[in-house]
Protein backbone atom coordinates (compact mmCIF):
# COMPACT_ATOMS: atom_id res chain seq x y z
CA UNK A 1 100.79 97.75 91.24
CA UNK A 2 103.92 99.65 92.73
CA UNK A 3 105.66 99.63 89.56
CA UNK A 4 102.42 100.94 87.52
CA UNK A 5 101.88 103.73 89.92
CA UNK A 6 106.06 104.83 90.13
CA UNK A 7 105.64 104.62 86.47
CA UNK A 8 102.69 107.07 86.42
CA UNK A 9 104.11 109.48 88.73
CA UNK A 10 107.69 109.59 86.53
CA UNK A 11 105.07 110.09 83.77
CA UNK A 12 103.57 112.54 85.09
CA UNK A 13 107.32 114.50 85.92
CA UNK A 14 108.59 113.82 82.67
CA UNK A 15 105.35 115.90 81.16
CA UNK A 16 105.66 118.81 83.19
CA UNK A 17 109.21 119.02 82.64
CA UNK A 18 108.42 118.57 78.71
CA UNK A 19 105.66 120.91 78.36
CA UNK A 20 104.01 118.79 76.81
CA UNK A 21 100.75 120.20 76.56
CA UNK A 22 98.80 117.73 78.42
CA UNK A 23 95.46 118.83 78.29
CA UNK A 24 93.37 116.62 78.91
CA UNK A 25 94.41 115.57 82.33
CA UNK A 26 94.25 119.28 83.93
CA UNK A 27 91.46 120.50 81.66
CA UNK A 28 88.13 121.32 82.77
CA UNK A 29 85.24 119.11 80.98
CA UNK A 30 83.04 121.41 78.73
CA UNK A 31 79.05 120.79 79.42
CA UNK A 32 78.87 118.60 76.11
CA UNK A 33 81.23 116.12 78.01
CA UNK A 34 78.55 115.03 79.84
CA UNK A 35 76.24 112.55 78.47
CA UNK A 36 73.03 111.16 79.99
CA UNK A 37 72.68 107.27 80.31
CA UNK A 38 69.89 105.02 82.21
CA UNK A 39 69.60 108.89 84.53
CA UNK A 40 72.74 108.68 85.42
CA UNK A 41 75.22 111.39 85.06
CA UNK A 42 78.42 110.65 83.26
CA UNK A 43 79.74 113.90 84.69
CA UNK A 44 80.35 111.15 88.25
CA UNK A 45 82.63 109.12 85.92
CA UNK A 46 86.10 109.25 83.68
CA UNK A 47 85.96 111.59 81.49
CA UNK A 48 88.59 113.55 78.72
CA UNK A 49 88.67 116.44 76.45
CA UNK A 50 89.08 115.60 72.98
CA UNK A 51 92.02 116.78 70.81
CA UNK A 52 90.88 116.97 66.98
CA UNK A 53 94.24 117.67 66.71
CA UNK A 54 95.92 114.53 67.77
CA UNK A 55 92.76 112.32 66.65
CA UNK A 56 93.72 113.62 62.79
CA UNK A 57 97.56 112.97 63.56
CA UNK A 58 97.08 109.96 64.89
CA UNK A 59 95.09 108.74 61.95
CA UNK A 60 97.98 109.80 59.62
CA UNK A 61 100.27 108.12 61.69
CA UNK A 62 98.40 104.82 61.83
CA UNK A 63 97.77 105.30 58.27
CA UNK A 64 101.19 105.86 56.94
CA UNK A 65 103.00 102.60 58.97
CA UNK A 66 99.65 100.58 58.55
CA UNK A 67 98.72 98.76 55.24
CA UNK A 68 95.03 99.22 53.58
CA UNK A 69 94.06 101.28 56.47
CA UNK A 70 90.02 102.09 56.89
CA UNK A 71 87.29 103.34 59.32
CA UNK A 72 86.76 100.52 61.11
CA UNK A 73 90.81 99.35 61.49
CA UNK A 74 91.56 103.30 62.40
CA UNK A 75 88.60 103.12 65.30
CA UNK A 76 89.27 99.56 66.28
CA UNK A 77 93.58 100.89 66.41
CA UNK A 78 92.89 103.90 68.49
CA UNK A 79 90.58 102.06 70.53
CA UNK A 80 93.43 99.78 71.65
CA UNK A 81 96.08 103.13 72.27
CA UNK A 82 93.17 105.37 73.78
CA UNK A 83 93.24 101.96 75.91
CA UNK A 84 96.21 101.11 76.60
CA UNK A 85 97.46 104.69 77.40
CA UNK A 86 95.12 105.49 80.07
CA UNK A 87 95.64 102.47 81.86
CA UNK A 88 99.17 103.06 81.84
CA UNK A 89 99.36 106.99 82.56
CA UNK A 90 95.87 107.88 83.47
CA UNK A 91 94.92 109.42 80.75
CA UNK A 92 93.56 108.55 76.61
CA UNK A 93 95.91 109.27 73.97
CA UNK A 94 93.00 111.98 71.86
CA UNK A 95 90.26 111.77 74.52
CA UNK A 96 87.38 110.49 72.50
CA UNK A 97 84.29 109.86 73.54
CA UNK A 98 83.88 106.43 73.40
CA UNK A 99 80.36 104.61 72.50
CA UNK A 100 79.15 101.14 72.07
CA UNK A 101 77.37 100.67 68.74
CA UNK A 102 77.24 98.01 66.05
CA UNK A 103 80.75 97.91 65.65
CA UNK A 104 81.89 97.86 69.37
CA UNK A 105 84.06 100.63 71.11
CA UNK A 106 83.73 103.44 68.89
CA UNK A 107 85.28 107.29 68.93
CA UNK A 108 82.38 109.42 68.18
CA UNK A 109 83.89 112.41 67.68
CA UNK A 110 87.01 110.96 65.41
CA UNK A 111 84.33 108.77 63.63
CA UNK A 112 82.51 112.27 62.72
CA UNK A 113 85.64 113.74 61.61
CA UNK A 114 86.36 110.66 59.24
CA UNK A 115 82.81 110.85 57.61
CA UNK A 116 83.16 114.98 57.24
CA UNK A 117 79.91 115.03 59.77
CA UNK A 118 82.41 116.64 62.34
CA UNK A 119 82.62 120.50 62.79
CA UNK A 120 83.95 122.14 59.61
CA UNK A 121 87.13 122.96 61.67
CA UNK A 122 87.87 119.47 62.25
CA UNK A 123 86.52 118.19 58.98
CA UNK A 124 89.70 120.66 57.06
CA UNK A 125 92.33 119.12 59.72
CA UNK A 126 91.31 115.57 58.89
CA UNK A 127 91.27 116.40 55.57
CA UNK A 128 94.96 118.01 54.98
CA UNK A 129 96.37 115.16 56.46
CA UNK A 130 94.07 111.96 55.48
CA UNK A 131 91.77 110.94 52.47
CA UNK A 132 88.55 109.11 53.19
CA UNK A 133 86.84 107.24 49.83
CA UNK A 134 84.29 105.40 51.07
CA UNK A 135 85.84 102.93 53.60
CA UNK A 136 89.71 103.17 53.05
CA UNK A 137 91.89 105.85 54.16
CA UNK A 138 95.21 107.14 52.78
CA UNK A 139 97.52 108.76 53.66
CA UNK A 140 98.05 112.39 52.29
CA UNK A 141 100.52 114.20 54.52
CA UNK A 142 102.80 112.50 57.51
CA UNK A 143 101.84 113.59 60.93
CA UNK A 144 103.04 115.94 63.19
CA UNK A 145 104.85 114.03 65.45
CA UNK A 146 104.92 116.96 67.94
CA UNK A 147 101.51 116.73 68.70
CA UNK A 148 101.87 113.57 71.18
CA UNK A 149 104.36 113.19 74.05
CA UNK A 150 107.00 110.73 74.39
CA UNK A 151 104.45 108.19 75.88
CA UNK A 152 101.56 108.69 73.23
CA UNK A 153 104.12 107.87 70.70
CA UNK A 154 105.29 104.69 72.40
CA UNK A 155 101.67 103.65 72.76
CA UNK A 156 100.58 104.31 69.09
CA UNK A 157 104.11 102.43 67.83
CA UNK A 158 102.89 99.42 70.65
CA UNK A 159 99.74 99.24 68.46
CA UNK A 160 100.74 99.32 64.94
CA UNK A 161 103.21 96.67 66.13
CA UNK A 162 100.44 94.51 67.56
CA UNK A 163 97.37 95.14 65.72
CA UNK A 164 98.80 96.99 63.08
CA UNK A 165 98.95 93.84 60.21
CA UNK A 166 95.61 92.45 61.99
CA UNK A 167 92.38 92.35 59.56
CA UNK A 168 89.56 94.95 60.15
CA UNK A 169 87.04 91.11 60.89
CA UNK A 170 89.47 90.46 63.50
CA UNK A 171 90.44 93.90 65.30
CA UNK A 172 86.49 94.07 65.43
CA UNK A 173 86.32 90.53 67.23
CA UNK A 174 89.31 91.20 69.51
CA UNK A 175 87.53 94.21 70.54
CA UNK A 176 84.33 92.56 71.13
CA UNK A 177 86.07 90.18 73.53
CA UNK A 178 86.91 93.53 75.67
CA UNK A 179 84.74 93.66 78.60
CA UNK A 180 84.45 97.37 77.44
CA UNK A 181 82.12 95.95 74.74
CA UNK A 182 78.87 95.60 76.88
CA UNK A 183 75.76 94.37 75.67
CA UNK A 184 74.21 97.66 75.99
CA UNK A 185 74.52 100.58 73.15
CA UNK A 186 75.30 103.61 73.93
CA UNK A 187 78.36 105.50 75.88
CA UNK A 188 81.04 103.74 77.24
CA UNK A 189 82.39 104.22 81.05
CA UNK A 190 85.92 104.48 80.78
CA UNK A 191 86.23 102.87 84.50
CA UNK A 192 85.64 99.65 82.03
CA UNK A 193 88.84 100.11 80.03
CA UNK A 194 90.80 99.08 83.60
CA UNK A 195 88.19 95.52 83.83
CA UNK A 196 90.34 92.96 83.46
CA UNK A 197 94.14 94.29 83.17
CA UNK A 198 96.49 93.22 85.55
CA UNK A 199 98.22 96.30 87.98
CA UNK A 200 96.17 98.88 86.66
CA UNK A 201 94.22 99.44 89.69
CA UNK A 202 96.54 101.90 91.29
CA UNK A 203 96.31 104.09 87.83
CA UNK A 204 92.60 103.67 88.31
CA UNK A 205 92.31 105.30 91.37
CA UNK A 206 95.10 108.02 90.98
CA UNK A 207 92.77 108.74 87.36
CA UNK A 208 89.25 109.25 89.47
CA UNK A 209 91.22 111.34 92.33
CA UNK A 210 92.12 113.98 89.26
CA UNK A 211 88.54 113.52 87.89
CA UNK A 212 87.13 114.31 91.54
CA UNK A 213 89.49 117.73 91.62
CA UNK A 214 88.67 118.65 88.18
CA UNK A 215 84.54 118.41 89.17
CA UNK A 216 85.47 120.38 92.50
CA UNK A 217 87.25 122.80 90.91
CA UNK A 218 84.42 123.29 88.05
CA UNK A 219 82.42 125.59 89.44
CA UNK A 220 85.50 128.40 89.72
CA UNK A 221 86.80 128.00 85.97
CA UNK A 222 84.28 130.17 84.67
CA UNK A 223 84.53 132.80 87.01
């Protein structure tokens, strides 16, 4: 737990002293952040501001180093590094908004973007870097590697070299076995992303302290 939180706090160093452009951390959640679920405000819980622009990078990136890349291995890919980063560094990789439908875990906002239902905006930076026909996606133009930071880089290259070769049938079972995957459909805490791994709980905490001051602070960013 020691280690994971030293780790975080070096993380958090290395950024500023990068300038890195880390959003999503300091960022203060627009009103269509919140979603509604069972009455319950999801503004009480996790929650991050998504980056079309490193959602469409990321996609090229897991598309150019993975073989017969598609929807569901793309979602199922960024799933695990939205994952894995935030309970690591306290923060998702693009910030997604994660939902549980058929499928499992699934980025709603990156899923619009790959079936052109996204913004128009979003749709054109998808498009200059990916191409969607029907289920597959290729690759059209490398990423922009400058997008991430050191760590969201290490995280996407942890995936590809894990799940990367892994069938589309079996990222979607592996998933399923996440205790992220509830039996309910609909939005997805990400409190749940921490059930289960070992040491994370110190990230955890340090993560909902920076939500709290983001919600206090709220009411002042518009003035």
């Amino acid at each position: 737990m020691q280690a994971n939180l030293l780790r975080l706090i070096l993380f958090r160093i290395r950024c500023t002293l990068e300038v890195c452009n880390e959003k999503q951390i300091l960022s203060i959640s627009t009103s269509d952040d919140t979603v509604s679920l069972g009455g319950e405000n999801m503004a009480k819980k996790l929650r991050f501001k998504f980056s079309a622009e490193k959602f469409a990078n990321a996609v090229a990136y897991l598309s150019e180093q993975c073989p017969h890349s598609t929807k569901l291995t793309i979602c199922k890919q960024l799933y695990f590094a939205d994952k894995q980063h935030l309970v690591r560094y306290g923060r998702p990789i693009t910030g997604d908004h994660y939902w549980r439908l058929e499928h499992g875990q699934i980025p709603t906002r990156g899923l619009n973007m790959l079936r052109s239902k996204a913004a128009p905006h979003e749709n054109a930076l998808l498009q200059r870097f990916v191409s969607v026909n029907g289920n597959s996606v290729q690759l059209k133009q490398q990423a922009n590697r400058k997008v991430f930071s050191k760590s969201d880089l290490e995280v996407l290259n942890w995936v590809i070299e894990k799940y990367g070769r892994v069938s589309a049938t079996r990222l979607r079972q592996m998933a399923h076995d996440e205790p992220s995957c509830t039996d309910e459909m609909g939005p997805i805490d990400y409190a749940l992303f921490f059930e289960g791994v070992k040491g994370a709980e110190a990230v955890k905490e340090l993560a909902e302290s920076e939500q709290e001051s983001r919600d206090l602070l709220r009411p002042y960013a518009a003035r």
